[in-house]
PDB file of N, CA and C in Angstrom:
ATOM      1  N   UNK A   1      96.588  62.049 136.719  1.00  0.00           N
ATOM      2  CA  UNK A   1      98.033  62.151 136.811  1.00  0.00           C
ATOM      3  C   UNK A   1      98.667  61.239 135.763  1.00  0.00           C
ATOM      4  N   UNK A   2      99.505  61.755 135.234  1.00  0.00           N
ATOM      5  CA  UNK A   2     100.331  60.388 134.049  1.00  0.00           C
ATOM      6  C   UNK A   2     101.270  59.750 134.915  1.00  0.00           C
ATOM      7  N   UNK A   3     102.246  58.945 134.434  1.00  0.00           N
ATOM      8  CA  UNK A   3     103.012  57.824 134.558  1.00  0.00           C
ATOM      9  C   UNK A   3     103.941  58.324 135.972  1.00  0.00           C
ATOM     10  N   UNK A   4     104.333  59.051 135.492  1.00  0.00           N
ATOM     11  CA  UNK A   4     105.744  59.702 136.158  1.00  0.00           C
ATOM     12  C   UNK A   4     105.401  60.304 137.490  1.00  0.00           C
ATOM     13  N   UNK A   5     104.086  61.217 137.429  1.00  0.00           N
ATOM     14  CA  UNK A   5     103.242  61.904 138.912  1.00  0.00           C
ATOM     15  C   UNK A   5     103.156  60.784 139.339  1.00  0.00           C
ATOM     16  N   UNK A   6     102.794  59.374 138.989  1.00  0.00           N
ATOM     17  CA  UNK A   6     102.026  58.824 139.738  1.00  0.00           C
ATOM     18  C   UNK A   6     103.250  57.564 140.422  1.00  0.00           C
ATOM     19  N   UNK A   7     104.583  57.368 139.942  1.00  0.00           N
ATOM     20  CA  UNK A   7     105.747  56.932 140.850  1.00  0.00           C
ATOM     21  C   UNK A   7     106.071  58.180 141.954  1.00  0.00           C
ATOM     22  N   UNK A   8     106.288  59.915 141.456  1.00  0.00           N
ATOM     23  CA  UNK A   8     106.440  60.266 142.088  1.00  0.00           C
ATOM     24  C   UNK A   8     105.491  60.357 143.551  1.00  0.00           C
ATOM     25  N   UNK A   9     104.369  60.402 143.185  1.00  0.00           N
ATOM     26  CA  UNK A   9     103.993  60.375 144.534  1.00  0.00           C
ATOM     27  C   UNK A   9     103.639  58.985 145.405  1.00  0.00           C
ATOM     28  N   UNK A  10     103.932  57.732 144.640  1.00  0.00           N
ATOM     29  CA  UNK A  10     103.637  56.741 145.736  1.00  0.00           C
ATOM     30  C   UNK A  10     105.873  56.887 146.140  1.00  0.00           C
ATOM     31  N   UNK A  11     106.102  57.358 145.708  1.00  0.00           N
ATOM     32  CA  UNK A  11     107.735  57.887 146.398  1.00  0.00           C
ATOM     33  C   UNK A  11     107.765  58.805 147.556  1.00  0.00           C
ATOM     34  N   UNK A  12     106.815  59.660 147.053  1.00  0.00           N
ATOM     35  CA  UNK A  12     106.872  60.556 148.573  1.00  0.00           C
ATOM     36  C   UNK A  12     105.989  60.019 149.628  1.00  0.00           C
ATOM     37  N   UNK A  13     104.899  59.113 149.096  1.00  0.00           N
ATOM     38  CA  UNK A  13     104.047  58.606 150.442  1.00  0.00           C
ATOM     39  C   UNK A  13     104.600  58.117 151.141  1.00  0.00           C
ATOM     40  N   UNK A  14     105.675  57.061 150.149  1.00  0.00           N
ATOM     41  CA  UNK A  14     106.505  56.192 150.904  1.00  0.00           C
ATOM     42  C   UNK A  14     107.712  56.595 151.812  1.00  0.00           C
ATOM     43  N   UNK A  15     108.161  57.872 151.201  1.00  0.00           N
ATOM     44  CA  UNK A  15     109.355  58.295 151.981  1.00  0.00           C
ATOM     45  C   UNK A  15     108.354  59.030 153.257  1.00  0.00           C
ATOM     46  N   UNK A  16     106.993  59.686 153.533  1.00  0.00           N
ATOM     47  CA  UNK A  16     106.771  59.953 154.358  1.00  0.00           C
ATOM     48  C   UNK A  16     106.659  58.812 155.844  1.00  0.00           C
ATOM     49  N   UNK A  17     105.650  58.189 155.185  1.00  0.00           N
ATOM     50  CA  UNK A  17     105.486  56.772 155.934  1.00  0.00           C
ATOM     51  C   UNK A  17     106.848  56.422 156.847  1.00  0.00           C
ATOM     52  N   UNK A  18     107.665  56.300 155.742  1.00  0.00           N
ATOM     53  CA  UNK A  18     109.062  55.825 156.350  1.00  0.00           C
ATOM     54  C   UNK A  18     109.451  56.876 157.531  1.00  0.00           C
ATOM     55  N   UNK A  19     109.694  57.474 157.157  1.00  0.00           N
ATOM     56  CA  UNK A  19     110.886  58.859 158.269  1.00  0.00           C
ATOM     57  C   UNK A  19     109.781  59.168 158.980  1.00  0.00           C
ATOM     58  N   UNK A  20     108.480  59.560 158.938  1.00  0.00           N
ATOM     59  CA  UNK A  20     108.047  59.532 160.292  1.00  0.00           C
ATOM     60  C   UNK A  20     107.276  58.410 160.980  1.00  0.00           C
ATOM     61  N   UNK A  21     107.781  57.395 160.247  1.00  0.00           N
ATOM     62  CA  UNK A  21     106.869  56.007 161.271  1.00  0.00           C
ATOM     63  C   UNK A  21     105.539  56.529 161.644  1.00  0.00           C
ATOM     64  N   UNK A  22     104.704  56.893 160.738  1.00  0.00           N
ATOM     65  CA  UNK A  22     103.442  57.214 160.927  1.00  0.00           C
ATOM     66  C   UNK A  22     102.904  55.944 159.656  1.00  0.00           C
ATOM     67  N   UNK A  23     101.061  56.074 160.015  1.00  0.00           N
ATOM     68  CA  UNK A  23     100.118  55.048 159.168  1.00  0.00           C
ATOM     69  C   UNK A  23      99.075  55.996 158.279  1.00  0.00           C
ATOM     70  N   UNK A  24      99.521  56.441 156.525  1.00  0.00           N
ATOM     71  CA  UNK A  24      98.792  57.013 155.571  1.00  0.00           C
ATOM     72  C   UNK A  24      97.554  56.130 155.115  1.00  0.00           C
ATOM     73  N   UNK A  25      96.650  56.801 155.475  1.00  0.00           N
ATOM     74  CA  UNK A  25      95.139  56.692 154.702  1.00  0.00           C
ATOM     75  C   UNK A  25      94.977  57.147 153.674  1.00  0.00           C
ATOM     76  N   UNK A  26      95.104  56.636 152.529  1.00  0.00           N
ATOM     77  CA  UNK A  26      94.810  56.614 150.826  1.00  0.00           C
ATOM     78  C   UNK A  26      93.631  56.362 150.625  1.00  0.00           C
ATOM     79  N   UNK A  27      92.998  57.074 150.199  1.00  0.00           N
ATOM     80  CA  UNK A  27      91.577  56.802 149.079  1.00  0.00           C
ATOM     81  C   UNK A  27      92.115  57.248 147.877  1.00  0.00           C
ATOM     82  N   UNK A  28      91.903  56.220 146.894  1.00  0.00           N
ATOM     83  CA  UNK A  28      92.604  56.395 145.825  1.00  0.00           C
ATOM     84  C   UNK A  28      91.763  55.130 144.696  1.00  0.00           C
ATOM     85  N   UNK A  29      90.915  55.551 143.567  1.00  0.00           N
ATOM     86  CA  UNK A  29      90.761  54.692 142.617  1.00  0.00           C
ATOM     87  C   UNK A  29      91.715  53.884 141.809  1.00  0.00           C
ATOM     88  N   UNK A  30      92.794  54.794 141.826  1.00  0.00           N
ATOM     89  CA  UNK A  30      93.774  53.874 140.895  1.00  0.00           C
ATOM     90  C   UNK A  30      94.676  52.665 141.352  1.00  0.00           C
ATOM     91  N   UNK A  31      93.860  51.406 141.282  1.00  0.00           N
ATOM     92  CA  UNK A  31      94.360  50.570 141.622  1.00  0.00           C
ATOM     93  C   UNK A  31      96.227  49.783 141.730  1.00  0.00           C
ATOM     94  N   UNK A  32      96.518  50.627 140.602  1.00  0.00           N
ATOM     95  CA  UNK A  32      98.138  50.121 140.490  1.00  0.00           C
ATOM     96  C   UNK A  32      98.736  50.848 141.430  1.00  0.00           C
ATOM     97  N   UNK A  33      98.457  52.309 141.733  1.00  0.00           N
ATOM     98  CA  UNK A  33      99.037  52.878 142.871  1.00  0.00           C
ATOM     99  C   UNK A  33      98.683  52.285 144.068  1.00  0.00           C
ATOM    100  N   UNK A  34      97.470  51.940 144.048  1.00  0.00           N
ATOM    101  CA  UNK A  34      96.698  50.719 145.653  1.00  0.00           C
ATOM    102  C   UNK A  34      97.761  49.833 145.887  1.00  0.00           C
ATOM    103  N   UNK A  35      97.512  49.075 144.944  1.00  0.00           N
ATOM    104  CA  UNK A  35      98.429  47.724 145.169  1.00  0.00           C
ATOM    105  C   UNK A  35     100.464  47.671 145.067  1.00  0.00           C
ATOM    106  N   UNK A  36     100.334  48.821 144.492  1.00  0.00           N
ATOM    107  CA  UNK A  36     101.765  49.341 144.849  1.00  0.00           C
ATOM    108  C   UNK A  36     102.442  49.937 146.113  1.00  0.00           C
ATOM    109  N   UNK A  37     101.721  50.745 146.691  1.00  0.00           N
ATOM    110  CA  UNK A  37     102.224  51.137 148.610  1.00  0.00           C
ATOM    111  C   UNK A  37     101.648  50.734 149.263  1.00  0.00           C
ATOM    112  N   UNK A  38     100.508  49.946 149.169  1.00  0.00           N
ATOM    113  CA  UNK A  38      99.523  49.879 150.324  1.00  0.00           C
ATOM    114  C   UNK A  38      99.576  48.244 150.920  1.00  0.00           C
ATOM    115  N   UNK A  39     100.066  48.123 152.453  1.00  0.00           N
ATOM    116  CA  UNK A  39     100.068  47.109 153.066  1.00  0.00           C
ATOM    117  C   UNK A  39      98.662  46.179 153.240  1.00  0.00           C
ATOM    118  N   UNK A  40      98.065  46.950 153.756  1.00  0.00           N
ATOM    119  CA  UNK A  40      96.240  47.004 153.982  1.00  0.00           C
ATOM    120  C   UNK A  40      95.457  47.697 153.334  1.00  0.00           C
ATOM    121  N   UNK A  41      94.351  46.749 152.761  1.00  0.00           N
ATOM    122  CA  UNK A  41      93.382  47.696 151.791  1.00  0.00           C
ATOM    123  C   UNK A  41      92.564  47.554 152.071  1.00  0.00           C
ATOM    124  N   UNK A  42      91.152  48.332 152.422  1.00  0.00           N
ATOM    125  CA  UNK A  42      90.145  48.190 152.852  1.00  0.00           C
ATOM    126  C   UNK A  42      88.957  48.751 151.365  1.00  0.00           C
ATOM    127  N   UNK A  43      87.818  47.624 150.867  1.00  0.00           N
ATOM    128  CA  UNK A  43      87.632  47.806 149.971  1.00  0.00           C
ATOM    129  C   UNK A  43      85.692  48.036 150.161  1.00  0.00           C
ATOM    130  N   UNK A  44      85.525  49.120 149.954  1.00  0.00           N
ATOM    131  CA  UNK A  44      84.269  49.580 149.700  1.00  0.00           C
ATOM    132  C   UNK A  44      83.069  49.220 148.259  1.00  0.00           C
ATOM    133  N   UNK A  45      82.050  49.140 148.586  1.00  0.00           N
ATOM    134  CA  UNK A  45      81.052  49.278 147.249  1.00  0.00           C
ATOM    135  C   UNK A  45      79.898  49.628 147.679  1.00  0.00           C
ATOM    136  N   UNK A  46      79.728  51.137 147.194  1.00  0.00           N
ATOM    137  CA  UNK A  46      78.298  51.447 147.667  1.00  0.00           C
ATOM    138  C   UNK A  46      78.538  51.991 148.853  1.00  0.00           C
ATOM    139  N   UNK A  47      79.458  52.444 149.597  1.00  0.00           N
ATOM    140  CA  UNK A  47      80.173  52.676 151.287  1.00  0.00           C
ATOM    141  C   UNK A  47      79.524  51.780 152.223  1.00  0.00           C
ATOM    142  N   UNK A  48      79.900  50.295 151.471  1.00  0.00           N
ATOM    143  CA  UNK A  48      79.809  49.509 152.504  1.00  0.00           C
ATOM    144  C   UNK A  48      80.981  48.429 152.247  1.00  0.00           C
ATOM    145  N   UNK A  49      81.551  48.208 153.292  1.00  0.00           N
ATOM    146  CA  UNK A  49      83.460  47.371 153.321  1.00  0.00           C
ATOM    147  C   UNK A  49      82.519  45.659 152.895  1.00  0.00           C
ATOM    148  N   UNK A  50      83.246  45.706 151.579  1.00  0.00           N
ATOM    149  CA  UNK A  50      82.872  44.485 151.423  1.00  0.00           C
ATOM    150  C   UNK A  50      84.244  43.375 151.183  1.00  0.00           C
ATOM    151  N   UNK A  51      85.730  43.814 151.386  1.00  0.00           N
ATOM    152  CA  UNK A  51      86.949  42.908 151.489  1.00  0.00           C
ATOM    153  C   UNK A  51      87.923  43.889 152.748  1.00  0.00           C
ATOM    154  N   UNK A  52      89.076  43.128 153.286  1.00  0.00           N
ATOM    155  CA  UNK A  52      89.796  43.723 154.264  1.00  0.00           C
ATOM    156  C   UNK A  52      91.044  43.053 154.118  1.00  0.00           C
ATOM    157  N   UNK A  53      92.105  43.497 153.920  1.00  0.00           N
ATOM    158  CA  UNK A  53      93.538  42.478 153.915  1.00  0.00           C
ATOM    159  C   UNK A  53      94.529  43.122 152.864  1.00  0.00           C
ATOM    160  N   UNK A  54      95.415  42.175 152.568  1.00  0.00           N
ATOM    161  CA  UNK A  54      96.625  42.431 151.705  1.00  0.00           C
ATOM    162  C   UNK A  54      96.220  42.631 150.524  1.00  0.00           C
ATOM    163  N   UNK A  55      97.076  43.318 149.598  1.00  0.00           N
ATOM    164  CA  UNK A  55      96.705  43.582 147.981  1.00  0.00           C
ATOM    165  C   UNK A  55      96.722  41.898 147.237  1.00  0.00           C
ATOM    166  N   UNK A  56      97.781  41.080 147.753  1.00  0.00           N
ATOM    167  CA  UNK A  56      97.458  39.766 147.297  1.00  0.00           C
ATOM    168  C   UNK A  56      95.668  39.430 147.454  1.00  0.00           C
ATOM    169  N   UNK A  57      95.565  39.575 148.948  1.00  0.00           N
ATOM    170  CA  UNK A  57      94.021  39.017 149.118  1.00  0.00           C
ATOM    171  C   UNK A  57      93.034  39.725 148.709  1.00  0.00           C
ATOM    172  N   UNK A  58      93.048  40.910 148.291  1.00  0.00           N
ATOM    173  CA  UNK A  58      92.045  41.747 147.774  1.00  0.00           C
ATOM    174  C   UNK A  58      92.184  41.615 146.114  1.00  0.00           C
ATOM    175  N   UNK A  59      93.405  41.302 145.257  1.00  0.00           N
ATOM    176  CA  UNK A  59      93.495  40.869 143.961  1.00  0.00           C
ATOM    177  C   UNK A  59      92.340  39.434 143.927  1.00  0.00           C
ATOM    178  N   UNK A  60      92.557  38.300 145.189  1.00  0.00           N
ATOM    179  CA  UNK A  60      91.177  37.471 145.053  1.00  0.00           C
ATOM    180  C   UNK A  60      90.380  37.287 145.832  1.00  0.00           C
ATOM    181  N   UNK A  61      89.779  38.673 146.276  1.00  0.00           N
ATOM    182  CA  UNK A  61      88.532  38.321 146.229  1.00  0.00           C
ATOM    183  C   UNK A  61      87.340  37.924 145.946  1.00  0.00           C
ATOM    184  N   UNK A  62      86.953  37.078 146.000  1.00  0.00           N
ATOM    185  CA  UNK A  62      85.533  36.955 144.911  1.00  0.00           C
ATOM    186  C   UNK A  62      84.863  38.269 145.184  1.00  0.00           C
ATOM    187  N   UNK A  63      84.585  38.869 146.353  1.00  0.00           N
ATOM    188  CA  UNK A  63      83.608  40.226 146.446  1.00  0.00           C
ATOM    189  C   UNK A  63      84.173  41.253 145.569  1.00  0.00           C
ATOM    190  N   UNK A  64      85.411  41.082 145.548  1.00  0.00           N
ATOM    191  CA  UNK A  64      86.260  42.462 144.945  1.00  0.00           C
ATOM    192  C   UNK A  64      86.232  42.229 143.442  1.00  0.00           C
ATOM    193  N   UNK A  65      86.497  41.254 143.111  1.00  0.00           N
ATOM    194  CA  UNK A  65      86.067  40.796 141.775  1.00  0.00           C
ATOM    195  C   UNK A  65      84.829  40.784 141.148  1.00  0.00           C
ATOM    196  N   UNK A  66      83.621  40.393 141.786  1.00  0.00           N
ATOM    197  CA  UNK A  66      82.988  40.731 141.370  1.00  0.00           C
ATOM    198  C   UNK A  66      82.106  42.324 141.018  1.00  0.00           C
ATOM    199  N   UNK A  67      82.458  43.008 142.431  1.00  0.00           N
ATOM    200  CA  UNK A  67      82.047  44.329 142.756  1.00  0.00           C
ATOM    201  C   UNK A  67      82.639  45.385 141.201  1.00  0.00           C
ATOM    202  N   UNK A  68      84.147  44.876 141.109  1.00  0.00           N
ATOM    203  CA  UNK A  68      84.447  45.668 140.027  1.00  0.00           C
ATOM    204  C   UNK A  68      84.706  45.255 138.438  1.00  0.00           C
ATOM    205  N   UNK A  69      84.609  43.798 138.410  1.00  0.00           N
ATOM    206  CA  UNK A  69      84.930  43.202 137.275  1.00  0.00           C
ATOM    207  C   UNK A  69      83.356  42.372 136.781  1.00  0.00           C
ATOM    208  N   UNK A  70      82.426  42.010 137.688  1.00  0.00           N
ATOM    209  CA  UNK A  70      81.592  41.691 136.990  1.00  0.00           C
ATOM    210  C   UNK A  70      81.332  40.060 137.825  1.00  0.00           C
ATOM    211  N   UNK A  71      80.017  39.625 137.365  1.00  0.00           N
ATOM    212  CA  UNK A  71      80.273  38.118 137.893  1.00  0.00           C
ATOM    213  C   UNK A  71      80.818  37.153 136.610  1.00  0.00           C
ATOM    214  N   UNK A  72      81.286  36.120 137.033  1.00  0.00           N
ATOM    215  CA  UNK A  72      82.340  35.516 135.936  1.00  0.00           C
ATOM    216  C   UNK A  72      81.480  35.010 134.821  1.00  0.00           C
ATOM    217  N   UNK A  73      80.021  35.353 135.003  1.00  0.00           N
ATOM    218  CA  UNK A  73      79.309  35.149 133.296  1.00  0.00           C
ATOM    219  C   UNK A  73      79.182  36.446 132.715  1.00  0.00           C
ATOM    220  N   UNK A  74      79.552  37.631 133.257  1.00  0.00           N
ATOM    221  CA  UNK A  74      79.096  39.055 132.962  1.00  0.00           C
ATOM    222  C   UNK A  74      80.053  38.846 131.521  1.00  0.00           C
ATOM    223  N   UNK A  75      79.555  39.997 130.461  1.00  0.00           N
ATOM    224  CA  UNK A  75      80.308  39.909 129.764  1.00  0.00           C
ATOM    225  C   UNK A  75      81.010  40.879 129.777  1.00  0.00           C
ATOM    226  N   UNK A  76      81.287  42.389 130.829  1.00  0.00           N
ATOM    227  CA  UNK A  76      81.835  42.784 131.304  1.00  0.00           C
ATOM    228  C   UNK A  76      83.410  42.045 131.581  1.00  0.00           C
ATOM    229  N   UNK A  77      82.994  40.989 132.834  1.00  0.00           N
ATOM    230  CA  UNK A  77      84.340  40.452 133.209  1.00  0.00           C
ATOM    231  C   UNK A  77      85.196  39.205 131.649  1.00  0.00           C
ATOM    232  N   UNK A  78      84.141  39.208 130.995  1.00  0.00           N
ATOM    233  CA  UNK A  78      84.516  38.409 130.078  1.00  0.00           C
ATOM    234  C   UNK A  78      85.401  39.024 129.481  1.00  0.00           C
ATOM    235  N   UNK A  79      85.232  40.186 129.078  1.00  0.00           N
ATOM    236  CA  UNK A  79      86.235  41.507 128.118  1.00  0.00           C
ATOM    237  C   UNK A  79      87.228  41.890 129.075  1.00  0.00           C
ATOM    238  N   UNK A  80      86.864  41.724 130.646  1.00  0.00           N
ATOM    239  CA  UNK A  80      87.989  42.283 130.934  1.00  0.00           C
ATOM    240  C   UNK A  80      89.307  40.687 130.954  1.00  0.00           C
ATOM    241  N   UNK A  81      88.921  39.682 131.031  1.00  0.00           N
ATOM    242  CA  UNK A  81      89.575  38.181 131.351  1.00  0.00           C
ATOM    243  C   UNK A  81      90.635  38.299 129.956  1.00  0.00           C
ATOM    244  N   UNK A  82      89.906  39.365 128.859  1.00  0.00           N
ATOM    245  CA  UNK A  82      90.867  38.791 127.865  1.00  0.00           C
ATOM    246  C   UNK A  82      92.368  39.488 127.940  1.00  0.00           C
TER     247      UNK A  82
END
């Protein structure tokens, strides 16, 4: 989805959420949309929950960090730090 699909639909999740006071289950890779509607994130690797909490607390996780960025000697996470 480009830029624009991807406000529009964390707009409609959100307007759903809202007006019917119901709780949306997102599986969704794209993290900016994650951390943009989502109260609670539950974070998988391998389908096993290895973080649980707010997008603040899942931005530091060490598990979540490492799972997708690398361990902090990888040079993976090194390229991504810059």
């Amino acid at each position: 989805m480009n830029p624009s699909e991807k406000k529009d639909l964390a707009k409609s999740i959100r307007q759903i959420r809202d007006t019917f006071k119901v709780t949306i289950l997102l599986i969704e890779h794209d993290m900016g949309l994650v951390m943009d509607i989502c109260e609670q994130i539950t974070v998988l690797d391998h389908g096993v929950i290895i973080a649980s909490g707010s997008p603040a607390e899942i931005q530091a996780n060490p598990k979540v960090i490492e799972a997708y960025l690398g361990e902090p000697g990888d040079a993976l996470a090194q390229g991504a730090a810059r």
